[in-house]
C-alpha atoms as a PDB file:
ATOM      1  CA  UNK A   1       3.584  -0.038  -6.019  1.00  0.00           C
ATOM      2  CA  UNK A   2       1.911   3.992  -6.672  1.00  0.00           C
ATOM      3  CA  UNK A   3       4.962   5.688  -5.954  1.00  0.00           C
ATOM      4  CA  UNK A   4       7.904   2.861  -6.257  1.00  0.00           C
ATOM      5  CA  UNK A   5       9.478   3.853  -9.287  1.00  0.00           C
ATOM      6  CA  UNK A   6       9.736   7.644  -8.277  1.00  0.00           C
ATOM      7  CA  UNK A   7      11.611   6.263  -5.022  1.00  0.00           C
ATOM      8  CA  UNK A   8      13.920   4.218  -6.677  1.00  0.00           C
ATOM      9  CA  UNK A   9      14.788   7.514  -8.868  1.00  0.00           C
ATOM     10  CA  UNK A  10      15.100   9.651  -6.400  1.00  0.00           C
ATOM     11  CA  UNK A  11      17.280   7.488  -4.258  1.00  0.00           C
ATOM     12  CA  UNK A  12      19.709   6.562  -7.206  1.00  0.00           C
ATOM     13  CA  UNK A  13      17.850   4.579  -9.574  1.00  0.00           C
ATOM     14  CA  UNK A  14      18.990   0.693 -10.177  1.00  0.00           C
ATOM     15  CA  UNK A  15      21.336   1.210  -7.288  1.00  0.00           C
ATOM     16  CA  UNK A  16      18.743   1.933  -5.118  1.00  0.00           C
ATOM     17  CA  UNK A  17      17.232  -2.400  -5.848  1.00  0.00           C
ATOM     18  CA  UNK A  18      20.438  -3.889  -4.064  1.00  0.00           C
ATOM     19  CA  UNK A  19      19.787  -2.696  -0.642  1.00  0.00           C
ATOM     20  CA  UNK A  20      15.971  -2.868  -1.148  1.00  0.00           C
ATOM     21  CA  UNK A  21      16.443  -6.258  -1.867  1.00  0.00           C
ATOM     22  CA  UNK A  22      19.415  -7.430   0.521  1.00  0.00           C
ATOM     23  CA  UNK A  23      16.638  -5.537   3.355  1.00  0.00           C
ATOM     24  CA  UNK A  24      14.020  -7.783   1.925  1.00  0.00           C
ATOM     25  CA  UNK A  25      15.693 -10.927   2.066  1.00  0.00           C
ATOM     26  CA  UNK A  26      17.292 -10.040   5.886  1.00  0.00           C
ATOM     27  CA  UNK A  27      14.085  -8.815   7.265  1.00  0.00           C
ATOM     28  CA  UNK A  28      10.673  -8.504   5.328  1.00  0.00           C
ATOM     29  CA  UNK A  29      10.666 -12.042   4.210  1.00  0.00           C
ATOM     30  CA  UNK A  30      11.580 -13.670   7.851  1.00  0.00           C
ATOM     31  CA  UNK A  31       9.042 -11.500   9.569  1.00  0.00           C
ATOM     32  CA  UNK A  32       6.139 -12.047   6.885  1.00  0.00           C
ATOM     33  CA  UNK A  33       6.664 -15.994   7.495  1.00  0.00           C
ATOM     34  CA  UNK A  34       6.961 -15.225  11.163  1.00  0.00           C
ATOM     35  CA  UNK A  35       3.451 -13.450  11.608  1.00  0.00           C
ATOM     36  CA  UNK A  36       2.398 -16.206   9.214  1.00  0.00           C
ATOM     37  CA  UNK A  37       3.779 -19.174  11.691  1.00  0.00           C
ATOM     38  CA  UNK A  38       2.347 -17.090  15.038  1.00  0.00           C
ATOM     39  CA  UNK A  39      -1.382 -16.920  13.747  1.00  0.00           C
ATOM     40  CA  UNK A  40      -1.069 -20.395  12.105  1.00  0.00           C
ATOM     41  CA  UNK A  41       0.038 -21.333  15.925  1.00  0.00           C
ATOM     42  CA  UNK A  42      -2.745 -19.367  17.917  1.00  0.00           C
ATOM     43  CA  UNK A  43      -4.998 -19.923  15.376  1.00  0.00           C
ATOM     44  CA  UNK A  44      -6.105 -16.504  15.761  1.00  0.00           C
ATOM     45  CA  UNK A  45      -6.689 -13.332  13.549  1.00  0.00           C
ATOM     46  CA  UNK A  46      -4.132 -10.395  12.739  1.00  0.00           C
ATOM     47  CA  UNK A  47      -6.458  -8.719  15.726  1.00  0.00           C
ATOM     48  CA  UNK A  48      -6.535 -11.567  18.104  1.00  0.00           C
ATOM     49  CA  UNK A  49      -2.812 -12.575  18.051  1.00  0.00           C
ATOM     50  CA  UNK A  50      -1.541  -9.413  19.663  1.00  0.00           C
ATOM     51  CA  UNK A  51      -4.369  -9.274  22.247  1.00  0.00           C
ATOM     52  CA  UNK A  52      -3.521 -13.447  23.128  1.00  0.00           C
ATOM     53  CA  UNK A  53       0.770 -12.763  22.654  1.00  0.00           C
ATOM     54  CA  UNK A  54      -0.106  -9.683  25.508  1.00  0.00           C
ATOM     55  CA  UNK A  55      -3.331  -7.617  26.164  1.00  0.00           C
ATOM     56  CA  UNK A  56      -1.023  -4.613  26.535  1.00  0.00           C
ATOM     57  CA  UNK A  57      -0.408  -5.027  22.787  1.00  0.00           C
ATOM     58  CA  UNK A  58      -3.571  -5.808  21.444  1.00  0.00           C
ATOM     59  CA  UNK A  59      -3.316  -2.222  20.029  1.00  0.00           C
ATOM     60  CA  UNK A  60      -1.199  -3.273  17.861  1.00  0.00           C
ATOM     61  CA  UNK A  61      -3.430  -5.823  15.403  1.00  0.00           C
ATOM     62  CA  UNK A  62      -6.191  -3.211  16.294  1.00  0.00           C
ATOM     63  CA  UNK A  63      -4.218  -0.083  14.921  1.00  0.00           C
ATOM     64  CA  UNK A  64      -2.637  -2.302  11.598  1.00  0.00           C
ATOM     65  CA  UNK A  65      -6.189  -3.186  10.799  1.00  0.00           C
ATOM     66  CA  UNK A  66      -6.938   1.163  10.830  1.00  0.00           C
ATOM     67  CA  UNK A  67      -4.019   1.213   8.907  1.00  0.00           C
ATOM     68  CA  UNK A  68      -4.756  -1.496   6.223  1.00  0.00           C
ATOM     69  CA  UNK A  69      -8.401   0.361   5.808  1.00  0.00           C
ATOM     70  CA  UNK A  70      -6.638   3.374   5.153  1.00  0.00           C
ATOM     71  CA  UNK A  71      -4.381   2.470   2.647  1.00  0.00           C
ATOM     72  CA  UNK A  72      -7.348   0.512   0.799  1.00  0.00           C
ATOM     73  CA  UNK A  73      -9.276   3.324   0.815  1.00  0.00           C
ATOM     74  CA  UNK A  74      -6.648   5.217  -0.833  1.00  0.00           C
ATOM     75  CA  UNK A  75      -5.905   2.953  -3.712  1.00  0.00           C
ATOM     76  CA  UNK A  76      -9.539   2.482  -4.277  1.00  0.00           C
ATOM     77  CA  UNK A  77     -10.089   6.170  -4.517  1.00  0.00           C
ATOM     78  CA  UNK A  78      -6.710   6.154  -7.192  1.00  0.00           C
ATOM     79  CA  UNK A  79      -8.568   3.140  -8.866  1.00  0.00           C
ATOM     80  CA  UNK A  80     -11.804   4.899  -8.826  1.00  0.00           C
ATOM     81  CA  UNK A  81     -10.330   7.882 -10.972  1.00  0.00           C
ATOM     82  CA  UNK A  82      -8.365   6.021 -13.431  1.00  0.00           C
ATOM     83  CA  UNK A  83     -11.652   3.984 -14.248  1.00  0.00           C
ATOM     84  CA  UNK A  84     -13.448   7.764 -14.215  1.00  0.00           C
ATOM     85  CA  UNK A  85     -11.218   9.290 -16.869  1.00  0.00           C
ATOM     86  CA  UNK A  86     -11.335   6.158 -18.597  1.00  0.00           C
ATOM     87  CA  UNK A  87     -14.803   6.169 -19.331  1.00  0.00           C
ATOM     88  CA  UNK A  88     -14.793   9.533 -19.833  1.00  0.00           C
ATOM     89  CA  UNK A  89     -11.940   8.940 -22.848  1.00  0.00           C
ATOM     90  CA  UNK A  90     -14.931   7.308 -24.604  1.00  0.00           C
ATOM     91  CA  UNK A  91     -16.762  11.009 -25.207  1.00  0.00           C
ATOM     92  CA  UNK A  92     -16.725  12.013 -28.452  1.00  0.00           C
ATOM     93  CA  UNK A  93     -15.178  15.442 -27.176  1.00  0.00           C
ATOM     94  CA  UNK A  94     -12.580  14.998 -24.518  1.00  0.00           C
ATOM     95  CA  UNK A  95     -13.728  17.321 -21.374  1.00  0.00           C
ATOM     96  CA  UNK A  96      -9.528  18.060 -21.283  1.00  0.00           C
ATOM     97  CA  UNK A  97      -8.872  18.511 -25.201  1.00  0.00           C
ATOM     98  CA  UNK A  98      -9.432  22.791 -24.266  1.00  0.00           C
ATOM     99  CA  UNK A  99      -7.694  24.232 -21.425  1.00  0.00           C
ATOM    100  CA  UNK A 100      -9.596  27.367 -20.175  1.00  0.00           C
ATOM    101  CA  UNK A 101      -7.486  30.720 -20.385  1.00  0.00           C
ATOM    102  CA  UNK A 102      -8.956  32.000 -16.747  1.00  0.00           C
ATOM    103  CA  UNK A 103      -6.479  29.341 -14.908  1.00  0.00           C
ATOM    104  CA  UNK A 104      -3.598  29.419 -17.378  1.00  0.00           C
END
């Protein structure tokens, strides 16, 4: 979502949606309902599935659980400055209306 729009620029702008979305339709949205229908069937977390599917994978729910912390972490920080600078907008002098000549 952060950095979508400068992708889809960089990689030739509205052409860039028709193989994002024929990939979407071929693969993301068939695999999303399939890890849907495997922990509805084990009746098991993101974590547990791998470990019950094969104990030799059980790494794998273990390290996209690291991973989903990580990227939360990172929007929340992103989140966390946007409402910063937002109540700071509120001051009756902005702290970025004067730029200070020893950097510039």
């Amino acid at each position: 979502v952060w950095r979508f729009p400068y992708l889809a620029q960089k990689n030739g702008g509205g052409a860039f949606l028709i193989p994002y979305f024929v990939m979407l339709f071929i693969e993301g949205i068939p695999i999303f309902y399939l890890e849907l229908a495997i922990g509805q069937r084990l009746r098991k977390g993101a974590i547990g599935v791998w470990n019950q599917v094969s104990p030799y994978m059980a790494g794998i729910g273990i390290s996209s659980a690291v991973v989903s912390f990580n990227v939360a972490l990172y929007y929340n920080t992103i989140i966390a400055w946007c409402l910063f600078y937002f109540v700071q907008s509120f001051q009756s002098e902005l702290p970025w209306a004067e730029c200070p000549n020893k950097y510039f």
